[in-house]
Protein backbone atom coordinates (compact mmCIF):
# COMPACT_ATOMS: atom_id res chain seq x y z
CA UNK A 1 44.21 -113.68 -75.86
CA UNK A 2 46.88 -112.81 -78.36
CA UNK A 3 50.53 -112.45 -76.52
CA UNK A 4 52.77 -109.69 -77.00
CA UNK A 5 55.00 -111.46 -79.78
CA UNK A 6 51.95 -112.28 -82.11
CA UNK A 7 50.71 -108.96 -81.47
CA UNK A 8 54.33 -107.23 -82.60
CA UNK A 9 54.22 -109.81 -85.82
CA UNK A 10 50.95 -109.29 -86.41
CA UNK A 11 52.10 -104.88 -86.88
CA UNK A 12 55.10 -105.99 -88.01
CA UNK A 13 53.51 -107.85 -91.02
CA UNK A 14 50.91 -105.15 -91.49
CA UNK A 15 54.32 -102.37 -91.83
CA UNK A 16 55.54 -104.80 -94.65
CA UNK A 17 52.16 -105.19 -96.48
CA UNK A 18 51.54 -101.10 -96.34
CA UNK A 19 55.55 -100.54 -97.73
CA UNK A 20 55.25 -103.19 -100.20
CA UNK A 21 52.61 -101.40 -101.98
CA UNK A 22 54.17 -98.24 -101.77
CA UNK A 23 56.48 -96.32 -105.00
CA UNK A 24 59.45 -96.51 -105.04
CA UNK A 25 59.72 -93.03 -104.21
CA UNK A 26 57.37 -92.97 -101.58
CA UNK A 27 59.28 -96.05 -99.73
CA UNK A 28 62.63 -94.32 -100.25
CA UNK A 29 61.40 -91.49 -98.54
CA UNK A 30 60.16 -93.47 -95.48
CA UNK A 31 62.47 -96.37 -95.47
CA UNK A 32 64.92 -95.17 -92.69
CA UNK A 33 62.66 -93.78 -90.46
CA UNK A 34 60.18 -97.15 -90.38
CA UNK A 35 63.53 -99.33 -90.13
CA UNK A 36 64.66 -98.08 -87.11
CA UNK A 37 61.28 -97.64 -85.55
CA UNK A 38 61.23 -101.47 -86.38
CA UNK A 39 64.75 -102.12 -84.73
CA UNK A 40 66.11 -103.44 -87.84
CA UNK A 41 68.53 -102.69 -90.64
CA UNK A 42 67.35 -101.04 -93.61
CA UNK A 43 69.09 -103.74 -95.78
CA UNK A 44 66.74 -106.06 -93.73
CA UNK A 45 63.34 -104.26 -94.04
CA UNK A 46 64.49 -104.01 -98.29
CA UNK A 47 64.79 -107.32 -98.52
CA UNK A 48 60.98 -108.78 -96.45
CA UNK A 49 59.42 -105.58 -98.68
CA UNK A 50 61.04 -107.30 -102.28
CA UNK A 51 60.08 -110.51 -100.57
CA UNK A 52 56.30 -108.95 -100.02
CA UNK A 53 56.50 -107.94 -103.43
CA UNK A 54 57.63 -111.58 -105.16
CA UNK A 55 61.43 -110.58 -105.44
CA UNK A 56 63.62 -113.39 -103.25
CA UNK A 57 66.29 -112.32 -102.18
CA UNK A 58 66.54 -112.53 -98.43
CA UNK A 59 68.36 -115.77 -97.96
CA UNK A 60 71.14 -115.45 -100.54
CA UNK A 61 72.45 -112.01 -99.78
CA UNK A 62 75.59 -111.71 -102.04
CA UNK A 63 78.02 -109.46 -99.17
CA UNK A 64 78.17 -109.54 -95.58
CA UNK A 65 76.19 -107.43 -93.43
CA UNK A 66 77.41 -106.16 -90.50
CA UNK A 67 76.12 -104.56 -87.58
CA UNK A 68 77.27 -101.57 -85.50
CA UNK A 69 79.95 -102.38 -83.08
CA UNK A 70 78.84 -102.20 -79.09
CA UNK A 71 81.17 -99.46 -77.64
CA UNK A 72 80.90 -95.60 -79.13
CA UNK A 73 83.50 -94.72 -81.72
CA UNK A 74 86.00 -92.05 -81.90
CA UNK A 75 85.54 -90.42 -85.91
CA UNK A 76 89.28 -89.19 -86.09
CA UNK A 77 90.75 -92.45 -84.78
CA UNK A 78 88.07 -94.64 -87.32
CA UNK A 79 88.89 -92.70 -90.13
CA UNK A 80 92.78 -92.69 -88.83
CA UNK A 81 92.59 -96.42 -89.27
CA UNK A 82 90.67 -96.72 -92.50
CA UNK A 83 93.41 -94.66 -94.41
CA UNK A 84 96.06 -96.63 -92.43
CA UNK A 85 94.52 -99.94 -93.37
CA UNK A 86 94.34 -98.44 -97.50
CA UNK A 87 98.19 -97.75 -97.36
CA UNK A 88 99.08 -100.37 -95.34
CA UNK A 89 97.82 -102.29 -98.88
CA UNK A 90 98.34 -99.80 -101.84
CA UNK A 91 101.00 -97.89 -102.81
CA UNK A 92 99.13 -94.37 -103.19
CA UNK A 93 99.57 -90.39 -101.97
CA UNK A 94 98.88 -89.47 -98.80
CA UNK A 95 95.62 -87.00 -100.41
CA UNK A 96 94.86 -90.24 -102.28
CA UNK A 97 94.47 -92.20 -99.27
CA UNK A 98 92.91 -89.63 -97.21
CA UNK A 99 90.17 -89.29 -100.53
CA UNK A 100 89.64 -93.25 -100.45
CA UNK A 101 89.07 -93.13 -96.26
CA UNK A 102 86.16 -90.99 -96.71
CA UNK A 103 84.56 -92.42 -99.90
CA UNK A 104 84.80 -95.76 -97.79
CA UNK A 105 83.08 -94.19 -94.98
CA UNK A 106 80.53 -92.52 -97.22
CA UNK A 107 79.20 -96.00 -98.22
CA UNK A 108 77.47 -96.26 -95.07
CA UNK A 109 75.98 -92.55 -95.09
CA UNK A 110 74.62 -93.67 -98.06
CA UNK A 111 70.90 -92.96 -96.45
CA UNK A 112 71.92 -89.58 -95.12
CA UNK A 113 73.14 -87.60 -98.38
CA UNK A 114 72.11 -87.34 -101.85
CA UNK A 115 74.93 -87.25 -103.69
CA UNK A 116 77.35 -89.85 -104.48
CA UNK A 117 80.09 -89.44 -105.98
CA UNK A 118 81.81 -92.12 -108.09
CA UNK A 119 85.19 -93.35 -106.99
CA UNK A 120 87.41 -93.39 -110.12
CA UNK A 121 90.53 -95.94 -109.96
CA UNK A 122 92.47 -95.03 -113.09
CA UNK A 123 95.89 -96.59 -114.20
CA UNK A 124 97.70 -95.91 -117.15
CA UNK A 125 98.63 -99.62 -117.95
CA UNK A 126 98.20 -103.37 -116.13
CA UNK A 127 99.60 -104.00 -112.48
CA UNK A 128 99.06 -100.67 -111.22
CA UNK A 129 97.28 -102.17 -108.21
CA UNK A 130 94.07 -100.66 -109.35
CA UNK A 131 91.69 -104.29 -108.87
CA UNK A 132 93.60 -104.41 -105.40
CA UNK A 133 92.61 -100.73 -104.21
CA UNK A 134 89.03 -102.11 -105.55
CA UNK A 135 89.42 -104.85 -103.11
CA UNK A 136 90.83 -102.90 -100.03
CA UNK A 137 87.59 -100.69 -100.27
CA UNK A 138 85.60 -103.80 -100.74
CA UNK A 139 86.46 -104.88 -97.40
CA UNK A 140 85.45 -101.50 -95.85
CA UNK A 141 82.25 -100.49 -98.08
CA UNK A 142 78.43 -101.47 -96.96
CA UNK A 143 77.19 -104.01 -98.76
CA UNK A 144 80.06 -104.37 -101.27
CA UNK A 145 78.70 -105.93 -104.41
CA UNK A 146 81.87 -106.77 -106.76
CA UNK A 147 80.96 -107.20 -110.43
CA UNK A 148 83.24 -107.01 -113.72
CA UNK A 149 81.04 -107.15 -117.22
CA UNK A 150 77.62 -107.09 -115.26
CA UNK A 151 74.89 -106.27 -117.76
CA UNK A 152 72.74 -103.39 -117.01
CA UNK A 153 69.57 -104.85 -116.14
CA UNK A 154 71.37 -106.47 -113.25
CA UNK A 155 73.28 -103.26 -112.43
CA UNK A 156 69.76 -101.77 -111.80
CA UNK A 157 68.11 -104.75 -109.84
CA UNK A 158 70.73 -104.91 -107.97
CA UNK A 159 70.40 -101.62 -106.45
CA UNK A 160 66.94 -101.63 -106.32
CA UNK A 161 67.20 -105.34 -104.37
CA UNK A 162 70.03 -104.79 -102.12
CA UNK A 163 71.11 -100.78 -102.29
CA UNK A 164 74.80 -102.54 -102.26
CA UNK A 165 77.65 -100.08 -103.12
CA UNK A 166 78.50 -101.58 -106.57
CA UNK A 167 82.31 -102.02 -107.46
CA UNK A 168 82.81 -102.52 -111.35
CA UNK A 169 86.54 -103.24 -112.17
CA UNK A 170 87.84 -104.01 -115.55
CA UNK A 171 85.48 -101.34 -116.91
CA UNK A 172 87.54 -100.36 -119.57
CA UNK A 173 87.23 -104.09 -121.18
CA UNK A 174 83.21 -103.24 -121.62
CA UNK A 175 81.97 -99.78 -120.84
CA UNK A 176 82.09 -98.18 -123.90
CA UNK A 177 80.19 -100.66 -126.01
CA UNK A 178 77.37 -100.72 -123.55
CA UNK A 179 75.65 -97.19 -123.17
CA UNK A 180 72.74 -98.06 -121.41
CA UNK A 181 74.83 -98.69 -118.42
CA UNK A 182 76.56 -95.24 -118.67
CA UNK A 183 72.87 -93.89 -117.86
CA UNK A 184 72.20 -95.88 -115.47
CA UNK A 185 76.01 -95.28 -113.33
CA UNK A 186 75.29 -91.32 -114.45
CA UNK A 187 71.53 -91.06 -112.92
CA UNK A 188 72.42 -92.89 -109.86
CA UNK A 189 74.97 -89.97 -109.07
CA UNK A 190 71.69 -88.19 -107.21
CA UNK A 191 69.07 -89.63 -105.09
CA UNK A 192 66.84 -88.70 -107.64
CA UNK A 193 67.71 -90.73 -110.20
CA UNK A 194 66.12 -93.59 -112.04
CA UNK A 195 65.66 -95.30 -114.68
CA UNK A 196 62.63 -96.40 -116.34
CA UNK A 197 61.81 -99.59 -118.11
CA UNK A 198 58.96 -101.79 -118.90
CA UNK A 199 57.76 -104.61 -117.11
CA UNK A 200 55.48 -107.36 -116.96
CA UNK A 201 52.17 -106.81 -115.59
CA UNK A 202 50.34 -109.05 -113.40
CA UNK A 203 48.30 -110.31 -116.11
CA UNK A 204 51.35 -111.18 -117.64
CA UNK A 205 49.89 -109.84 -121.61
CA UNK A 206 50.77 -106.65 -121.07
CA UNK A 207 54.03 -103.95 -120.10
CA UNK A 208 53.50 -101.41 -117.69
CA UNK A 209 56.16 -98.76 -116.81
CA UNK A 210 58.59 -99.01 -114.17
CA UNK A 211 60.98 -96.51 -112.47
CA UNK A 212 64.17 -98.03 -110.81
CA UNK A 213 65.60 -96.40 -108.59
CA UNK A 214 69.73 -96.81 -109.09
CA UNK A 215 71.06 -94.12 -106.60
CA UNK A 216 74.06 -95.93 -104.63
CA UNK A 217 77.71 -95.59 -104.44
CA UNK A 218 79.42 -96.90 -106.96
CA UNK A 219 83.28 -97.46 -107.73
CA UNK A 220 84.31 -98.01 -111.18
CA UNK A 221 88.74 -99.37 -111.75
CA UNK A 222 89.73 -99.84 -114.93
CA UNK A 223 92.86 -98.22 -117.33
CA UNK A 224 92.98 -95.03 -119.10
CA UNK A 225 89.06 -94.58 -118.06
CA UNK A 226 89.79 -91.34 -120.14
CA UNK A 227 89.28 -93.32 -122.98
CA UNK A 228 86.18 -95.49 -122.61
CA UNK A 229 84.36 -93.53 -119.58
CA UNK A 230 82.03 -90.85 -121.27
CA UNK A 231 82.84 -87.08 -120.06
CA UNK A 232 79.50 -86.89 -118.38
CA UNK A 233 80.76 -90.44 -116.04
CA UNK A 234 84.30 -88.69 -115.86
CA UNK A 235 83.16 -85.45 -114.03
CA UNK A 236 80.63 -87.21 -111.39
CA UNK A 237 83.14 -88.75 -109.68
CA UNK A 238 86.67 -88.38 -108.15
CA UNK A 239 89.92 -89.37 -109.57
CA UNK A 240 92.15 -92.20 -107.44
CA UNK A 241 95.40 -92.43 -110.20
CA UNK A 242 97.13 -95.59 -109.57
CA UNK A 243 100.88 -96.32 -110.66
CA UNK A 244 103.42 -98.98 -110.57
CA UNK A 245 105.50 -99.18 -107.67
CA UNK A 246 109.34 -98.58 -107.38
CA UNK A 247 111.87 -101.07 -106.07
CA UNK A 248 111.99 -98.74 -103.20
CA UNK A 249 107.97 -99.01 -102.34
CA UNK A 250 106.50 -101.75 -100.24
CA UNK A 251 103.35 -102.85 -99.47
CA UNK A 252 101.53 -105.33 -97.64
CA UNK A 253 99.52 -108.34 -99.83
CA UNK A 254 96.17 -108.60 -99.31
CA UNK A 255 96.19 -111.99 -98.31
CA UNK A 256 98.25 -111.15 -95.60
CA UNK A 257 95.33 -109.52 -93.47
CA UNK A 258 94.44 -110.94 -90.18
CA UNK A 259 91.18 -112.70 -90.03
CA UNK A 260 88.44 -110.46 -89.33
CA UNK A 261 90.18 -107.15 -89.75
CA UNK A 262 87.82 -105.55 -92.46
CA UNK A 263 84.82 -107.02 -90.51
CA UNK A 264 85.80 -105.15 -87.60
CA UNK A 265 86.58 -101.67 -89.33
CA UNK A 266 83.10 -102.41 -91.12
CA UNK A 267 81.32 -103.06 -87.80
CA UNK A 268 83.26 -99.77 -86.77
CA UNK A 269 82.07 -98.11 -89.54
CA UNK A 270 78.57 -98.51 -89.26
CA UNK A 271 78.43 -97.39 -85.79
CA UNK A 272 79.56 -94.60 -86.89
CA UNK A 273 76.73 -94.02 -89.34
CA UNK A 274 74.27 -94.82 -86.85
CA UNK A 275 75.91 -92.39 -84.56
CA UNK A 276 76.33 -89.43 -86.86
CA UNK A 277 74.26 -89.81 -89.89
CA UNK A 278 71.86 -87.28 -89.41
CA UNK A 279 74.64 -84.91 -88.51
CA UNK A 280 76.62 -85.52 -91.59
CA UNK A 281 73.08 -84.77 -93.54
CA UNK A 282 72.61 -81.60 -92.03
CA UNK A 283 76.59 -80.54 -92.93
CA UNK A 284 76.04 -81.76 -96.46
CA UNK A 285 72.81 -79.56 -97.08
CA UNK A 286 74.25 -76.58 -95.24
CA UNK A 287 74.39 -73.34 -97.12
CA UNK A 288 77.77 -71.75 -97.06
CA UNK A 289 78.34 -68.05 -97.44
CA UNK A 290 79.32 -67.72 -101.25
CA UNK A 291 77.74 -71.13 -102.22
CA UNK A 292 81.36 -73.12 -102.47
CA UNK A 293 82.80 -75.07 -99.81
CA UNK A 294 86.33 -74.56 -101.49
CA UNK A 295 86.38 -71.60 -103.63
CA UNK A 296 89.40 -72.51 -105.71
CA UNK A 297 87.14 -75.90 -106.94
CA UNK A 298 84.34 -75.37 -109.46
CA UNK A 299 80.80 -75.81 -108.68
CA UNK A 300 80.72 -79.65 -109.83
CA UNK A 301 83.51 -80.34 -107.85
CA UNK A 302 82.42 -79.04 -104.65
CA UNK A 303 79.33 -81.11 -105.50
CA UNK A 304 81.61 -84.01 -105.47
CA UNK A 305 83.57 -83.66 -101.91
CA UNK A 306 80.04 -81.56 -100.57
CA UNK A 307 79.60 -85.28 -98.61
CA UNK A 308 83.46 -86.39 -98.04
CA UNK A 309 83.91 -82.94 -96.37
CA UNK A 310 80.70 -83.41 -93.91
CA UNK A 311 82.18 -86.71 -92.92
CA UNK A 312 85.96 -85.45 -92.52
CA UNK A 313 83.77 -82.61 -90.55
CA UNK A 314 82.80 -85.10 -88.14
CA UNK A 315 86.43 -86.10 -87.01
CA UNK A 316 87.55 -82.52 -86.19
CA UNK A 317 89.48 -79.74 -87.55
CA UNK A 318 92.57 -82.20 -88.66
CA UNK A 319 90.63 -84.39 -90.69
CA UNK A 320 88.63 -81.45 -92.31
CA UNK A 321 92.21 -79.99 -93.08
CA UNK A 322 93.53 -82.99 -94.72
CA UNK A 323 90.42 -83.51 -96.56
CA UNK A 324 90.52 -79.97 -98.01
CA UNK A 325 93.73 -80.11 -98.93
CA UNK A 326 93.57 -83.29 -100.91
CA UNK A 327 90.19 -82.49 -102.72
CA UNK A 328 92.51 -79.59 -104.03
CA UNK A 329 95.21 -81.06 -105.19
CA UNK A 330 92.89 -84.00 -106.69
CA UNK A 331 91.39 -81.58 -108.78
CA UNK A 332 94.18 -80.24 -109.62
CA UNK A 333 95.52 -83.38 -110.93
CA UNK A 334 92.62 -84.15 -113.41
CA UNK A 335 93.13 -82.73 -116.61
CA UNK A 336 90.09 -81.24 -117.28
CA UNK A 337 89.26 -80.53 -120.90
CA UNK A 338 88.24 -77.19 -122.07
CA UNK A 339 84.66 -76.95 -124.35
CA UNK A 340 84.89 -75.46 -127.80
CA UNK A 341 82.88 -72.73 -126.97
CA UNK A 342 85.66 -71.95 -123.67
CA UNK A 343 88.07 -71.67 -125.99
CA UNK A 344 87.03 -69.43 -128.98
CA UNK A 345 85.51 -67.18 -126.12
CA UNK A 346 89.34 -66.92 -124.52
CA UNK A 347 90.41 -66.29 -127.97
CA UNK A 348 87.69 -63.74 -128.85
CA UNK A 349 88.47 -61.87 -125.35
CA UNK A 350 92.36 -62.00 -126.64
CA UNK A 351 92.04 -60.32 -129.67
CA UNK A 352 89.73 -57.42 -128.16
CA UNK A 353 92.48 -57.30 -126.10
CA UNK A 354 95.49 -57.37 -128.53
CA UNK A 355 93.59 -55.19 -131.00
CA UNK A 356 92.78 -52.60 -128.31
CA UNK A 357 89.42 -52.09 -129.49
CA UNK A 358 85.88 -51.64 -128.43
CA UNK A 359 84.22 -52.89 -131.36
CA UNK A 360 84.72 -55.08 -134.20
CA UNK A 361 83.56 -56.43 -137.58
CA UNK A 362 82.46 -60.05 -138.44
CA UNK A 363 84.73 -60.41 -140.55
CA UNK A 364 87.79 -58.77 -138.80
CA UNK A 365 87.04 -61.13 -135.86
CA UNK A 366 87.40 -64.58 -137.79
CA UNK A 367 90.56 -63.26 -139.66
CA UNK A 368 92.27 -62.07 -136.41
CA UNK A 369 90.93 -65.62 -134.76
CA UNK A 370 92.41 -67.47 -137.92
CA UNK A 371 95.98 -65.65 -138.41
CA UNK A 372 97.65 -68.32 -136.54
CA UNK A 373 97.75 -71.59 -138.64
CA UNK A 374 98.17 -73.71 -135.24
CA UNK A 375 95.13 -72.25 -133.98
CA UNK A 376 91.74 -74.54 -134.02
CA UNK A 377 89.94 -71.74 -135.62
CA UNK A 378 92.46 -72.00 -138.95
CA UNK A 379 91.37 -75.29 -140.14
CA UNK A 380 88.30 -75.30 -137.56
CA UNK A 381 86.09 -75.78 -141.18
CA UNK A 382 87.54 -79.68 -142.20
CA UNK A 383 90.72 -78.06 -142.72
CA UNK A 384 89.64 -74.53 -143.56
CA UNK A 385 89.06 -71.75 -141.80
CA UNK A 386 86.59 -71.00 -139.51
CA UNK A 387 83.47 -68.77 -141.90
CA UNK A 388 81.78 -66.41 -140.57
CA UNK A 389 78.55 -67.85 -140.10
CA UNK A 390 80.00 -70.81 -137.98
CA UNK A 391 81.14 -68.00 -136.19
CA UNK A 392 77.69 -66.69 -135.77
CA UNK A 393 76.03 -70.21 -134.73
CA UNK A 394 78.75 -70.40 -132.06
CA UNK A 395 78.49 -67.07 -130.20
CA UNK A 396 74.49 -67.63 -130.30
CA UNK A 397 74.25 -70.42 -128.17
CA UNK A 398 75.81 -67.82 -125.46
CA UNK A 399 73.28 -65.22 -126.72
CA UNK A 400 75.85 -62.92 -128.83
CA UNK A 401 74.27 -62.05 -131.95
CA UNK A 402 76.13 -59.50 -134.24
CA UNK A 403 74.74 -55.88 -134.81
CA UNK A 404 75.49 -53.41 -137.54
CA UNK A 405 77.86 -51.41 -136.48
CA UNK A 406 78.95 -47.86 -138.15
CA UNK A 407 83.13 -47.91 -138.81
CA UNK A 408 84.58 -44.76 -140.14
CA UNK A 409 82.06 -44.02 -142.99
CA UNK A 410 80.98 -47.03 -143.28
CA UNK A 411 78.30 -49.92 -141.60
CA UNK A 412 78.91 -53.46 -141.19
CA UNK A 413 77.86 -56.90 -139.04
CA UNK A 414 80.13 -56.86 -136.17
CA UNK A 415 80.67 -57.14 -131.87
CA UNK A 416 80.95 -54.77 -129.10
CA UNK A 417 83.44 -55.66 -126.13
CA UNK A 418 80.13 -55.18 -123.78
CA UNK A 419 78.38 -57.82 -125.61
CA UNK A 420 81.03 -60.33 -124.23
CA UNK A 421 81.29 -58.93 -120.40
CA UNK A 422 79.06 -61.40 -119.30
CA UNK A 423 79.51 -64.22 -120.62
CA UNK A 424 83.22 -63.80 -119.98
CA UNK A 425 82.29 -63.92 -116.24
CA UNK A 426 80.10 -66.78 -116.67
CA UNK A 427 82.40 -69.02 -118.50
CA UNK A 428 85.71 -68.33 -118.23
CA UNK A 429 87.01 -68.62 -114.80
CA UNK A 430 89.55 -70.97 -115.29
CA UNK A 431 91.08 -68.35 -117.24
CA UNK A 432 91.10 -65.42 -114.78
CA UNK A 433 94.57 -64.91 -113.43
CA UNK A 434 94.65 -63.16 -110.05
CA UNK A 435 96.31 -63.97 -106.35
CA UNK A 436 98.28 -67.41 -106.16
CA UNK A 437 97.44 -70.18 -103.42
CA UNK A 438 100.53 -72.38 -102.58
CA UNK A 439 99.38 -76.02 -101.24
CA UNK A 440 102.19 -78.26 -100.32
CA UNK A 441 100.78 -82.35 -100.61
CA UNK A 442 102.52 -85.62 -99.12
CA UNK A 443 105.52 -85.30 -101.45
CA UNK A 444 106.63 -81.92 -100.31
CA UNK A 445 106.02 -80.63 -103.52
CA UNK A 446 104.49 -77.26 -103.77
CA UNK A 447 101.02 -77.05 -105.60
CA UNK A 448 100.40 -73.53 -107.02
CA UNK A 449 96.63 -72.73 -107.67
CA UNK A 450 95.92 -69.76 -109.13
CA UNK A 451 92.66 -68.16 -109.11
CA UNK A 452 90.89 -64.45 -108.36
CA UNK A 453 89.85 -65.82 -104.93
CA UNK A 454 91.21 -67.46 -101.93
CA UNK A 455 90.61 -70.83 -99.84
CA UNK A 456 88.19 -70.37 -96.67
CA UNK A 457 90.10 -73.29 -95.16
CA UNK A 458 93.36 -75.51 -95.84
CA UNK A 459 96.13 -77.26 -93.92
CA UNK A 460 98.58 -76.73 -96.93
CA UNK A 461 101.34 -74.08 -96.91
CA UNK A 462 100.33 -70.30 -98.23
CA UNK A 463 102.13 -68.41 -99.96
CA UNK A 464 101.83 -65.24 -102.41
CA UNK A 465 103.01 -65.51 -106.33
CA UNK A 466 102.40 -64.02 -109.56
CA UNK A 467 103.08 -65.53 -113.27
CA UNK A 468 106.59 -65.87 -112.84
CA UNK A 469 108.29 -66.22 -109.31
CA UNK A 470 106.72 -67.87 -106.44
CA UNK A 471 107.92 -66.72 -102.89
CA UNK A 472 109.72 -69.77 -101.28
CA UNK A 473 107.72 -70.72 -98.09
CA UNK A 474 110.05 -74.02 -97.53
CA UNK A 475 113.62 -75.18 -97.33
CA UNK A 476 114.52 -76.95 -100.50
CA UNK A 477 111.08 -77.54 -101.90
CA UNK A 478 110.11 -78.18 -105.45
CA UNK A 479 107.53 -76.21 -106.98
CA UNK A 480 105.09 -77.69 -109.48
CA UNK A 481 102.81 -74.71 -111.00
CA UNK A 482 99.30 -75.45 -111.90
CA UNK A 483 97.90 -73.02 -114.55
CA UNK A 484 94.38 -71.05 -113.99
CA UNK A 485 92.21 -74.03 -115.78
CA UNK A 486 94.71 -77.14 -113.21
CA UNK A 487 96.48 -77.95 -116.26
CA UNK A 488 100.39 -79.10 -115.28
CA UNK A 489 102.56 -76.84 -116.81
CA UNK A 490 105.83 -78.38 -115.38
């Protein structure tokens, strides 16, 4: 008669044999569930299905896994210590280290939401501490998988293998000469993404297709990542700016940390996962009222701190505050550049404006959008200006076509106000002036948002401002003014 333990190997063996032949899809979709009916880790069921399937890989793990601590965790007093730890380290902001706690701590919710975003370290020059922020969120990330010049094939195996978080420092030495792995660090932003490549069959004479998956949470450190991260990298992620430290600043070495600290914090932190994960996926796909989280943040944005704000949720109304607060003044901080299109529609909406008119012709509209010689639109043409049918081709990718028009007592090609209404709506609401938002961060300096609409929820001090005065809401604080579109105007 077959005993209990043969009989639990026997199922246990017959579970790895059905998820082996599974897609990828279809095993994403039930690896969770099937791990914990099994009592193991998911990292653990990954690597006897890539084993099932010919990929080794079980015995030579490349990071430490770590499981959940015994006793129940307190979220505010985890997360408490996790930002703690980060300054205790690197010299950063307070919102900084409150932004770095979370992404830390969204590592191991990586099963439980569907988007993750990148964590950007950006310094302006060498010994900024960037590779050492890397390395403090090493020590507190699931699976950390270090790598500096990996190629992409390996990027993608890896994640497929292992579903490490991957940490890529020195990215500015390599990224921009290898644009394959910009795809694959872009796709894996969403669950959904993949990448597909061809691969041996069994026969070994021919390719077959293959989708990899590559979703995982990724960091990428490197200098002026303005420069050699594409625009489409830059806005899936969130911005950690590094900077030298003063003589006055002090921080602890790395090698300085007591043995076993980050295994503990780690052990901490995936208790906490196991705990709350599925409450931290229903906050992240909750609908709020008005679609944004934070209403002064764009859509892509929210996207962004949509997961960081489910786990800040988690440790109360204090951590939910802090986390709001910094995700503003974050985003604030990012200079975020404005499309060509944005711009000749601000200018458009500015003339109908300074003209006072309802209407206008072709023609009229390119010489008022040209008078100024500083103006893009006056040597817009490789160094002439902007003609009338580039004018055209530009408004038509919004849908604006010109109409003839009757003027006076005669007809020409021209716009109506209306035509723009819109699309002014649509696309320019970095532009809209309105109330003002005051958010005071770690420096007591005063961070004035502007925008048509108001927060739903912040920790920061209010207070009420136009263009040119702000109401003083503090003793002796300095005010730095953010414009409409978060560009420093100091």
């Amino acid at each position: 008669m077959m005993n209990n333990t043969e009989s639990t190997k026997k199922t246990d063996d017959e579970t790895i044999a059905w998820l082996s032949s599974l897609s990828v899809i279809a095993y994403d979709r039930v690896r969770a569930r099937t791990a914990k009916d099994m009592g193991i880790r998911p990292a653990i069921l990954d690597a006897l299905v890539n084993q099932q399937r010919g990929n080794k890989g079980l015995d030579a793990l490349p990071f430490p896994e770590h499981e959940p601590c015994n006793e129940p965790i307190n979220p505010a007093d985890l997360l408490d210590e996790v930002k703690a730890t980060i300054k205790r380290f690197i010299i950063l902001d307070d919102e900084q280290a409150t932004v770095s706690a979370l992404w830390c701590a969204m590592t191991w919710f990586i099963e439980h939401i569907d988007i993750a975003p990148l964590c950007l370290i950006n310094a302006p020059e060498k010994a900024c501490g960037k590779s050492e922020l890397l390395k403090t969120i090493k020590g507190m990330s699931c699976r950390p998988l270090l790598t500096e010049n990996a190629t992409t094939s390996a990027l993608f195996r890896a994640v497929e293998l292992w579903k490490p978080t991957l940490l890529i420092d020195e990215s500015d030495t390599f990224f921009k000469e290898k644009p394959e792995m910009t795809g694959v660090v872009n796709a894996g932003y969403e669950r959904s993404g993949g990448v597909l490549r061809s691969e041996p069959d069994s026969s070994g004479k021919s390719y077959i297709p293959k989708l990899f998956p590559v979703y995982s949470a990724k960091a990428i450190a490197g200098i002026m990542l303005e420069k050699h991260l594409a625009d489409a990298t830059l806005s899936r992620g969130v911005m950690i700016r590094m900077r030298k430290r003063m003589s006055f600043e002090h921080s602890d070495e790395l090698s300085t940390a007591e043995d076993g600290l980050f295994d503990g914090i780690s052990s901490r932190l995936a208790r906490f996962a196991e705990d709350y994960g599925e409450r931290v996926r229903y906050e992240s796909k909750k609908r709020i009222d008005g679609g944004k989280l934070i209403s002064v943040l764009s859509d892509r944005e929210n996207k962004h701190y949509r997961p960081l704000l489910a786990i800040a949720s988690m440790a109360g109304d204090k951590w939910q505050s802090m986390a709001t607060n910094a995700a503003i003044i974050l985003c604030a901080s990012v200079d975020k550049s404005i499309s060509t299109g944005n711009e000749l529609l601000n200018d458009i909406r500015d003339v109908f404006e300074r003209l006072k008119v309802d209407k206008i012709k072709l023609v009229e509209l390119v010489t008022a959008l040209c008078e100024d010689e500083e103006n893009a639109w006056a040597t817009y043409n490789y160094g002439k200006a902007l003609s009338t049918r580039q004018l055209s081709k530009l408004l038509g990718a919004y849908g604006i076509s010109s109409k003839t028009y009757r003027y006076d007592y005669e007809t020409a090609k021209g716009y109506e106000r209306a035509q723009f209404d819109e699309v002014f709506k649509r696309y320019l609401a970095y532009f809209e002036s309105g109330k003002a938002e005051c958010y005071q961060n770690s420096s007591n300096t005063q961070i004035l948002v502007t925008s048509s609409v108001t927060l739903e929820a912040n920790n920061g001090v209010a207070c009420e401002a136009d263009d040119e005065n702000v109401t003083e809401v503090t003793e002796k604080n300095t005010y730095r003014k953010i414009s409409t579109n978060y560009q420093e105007v100091i």
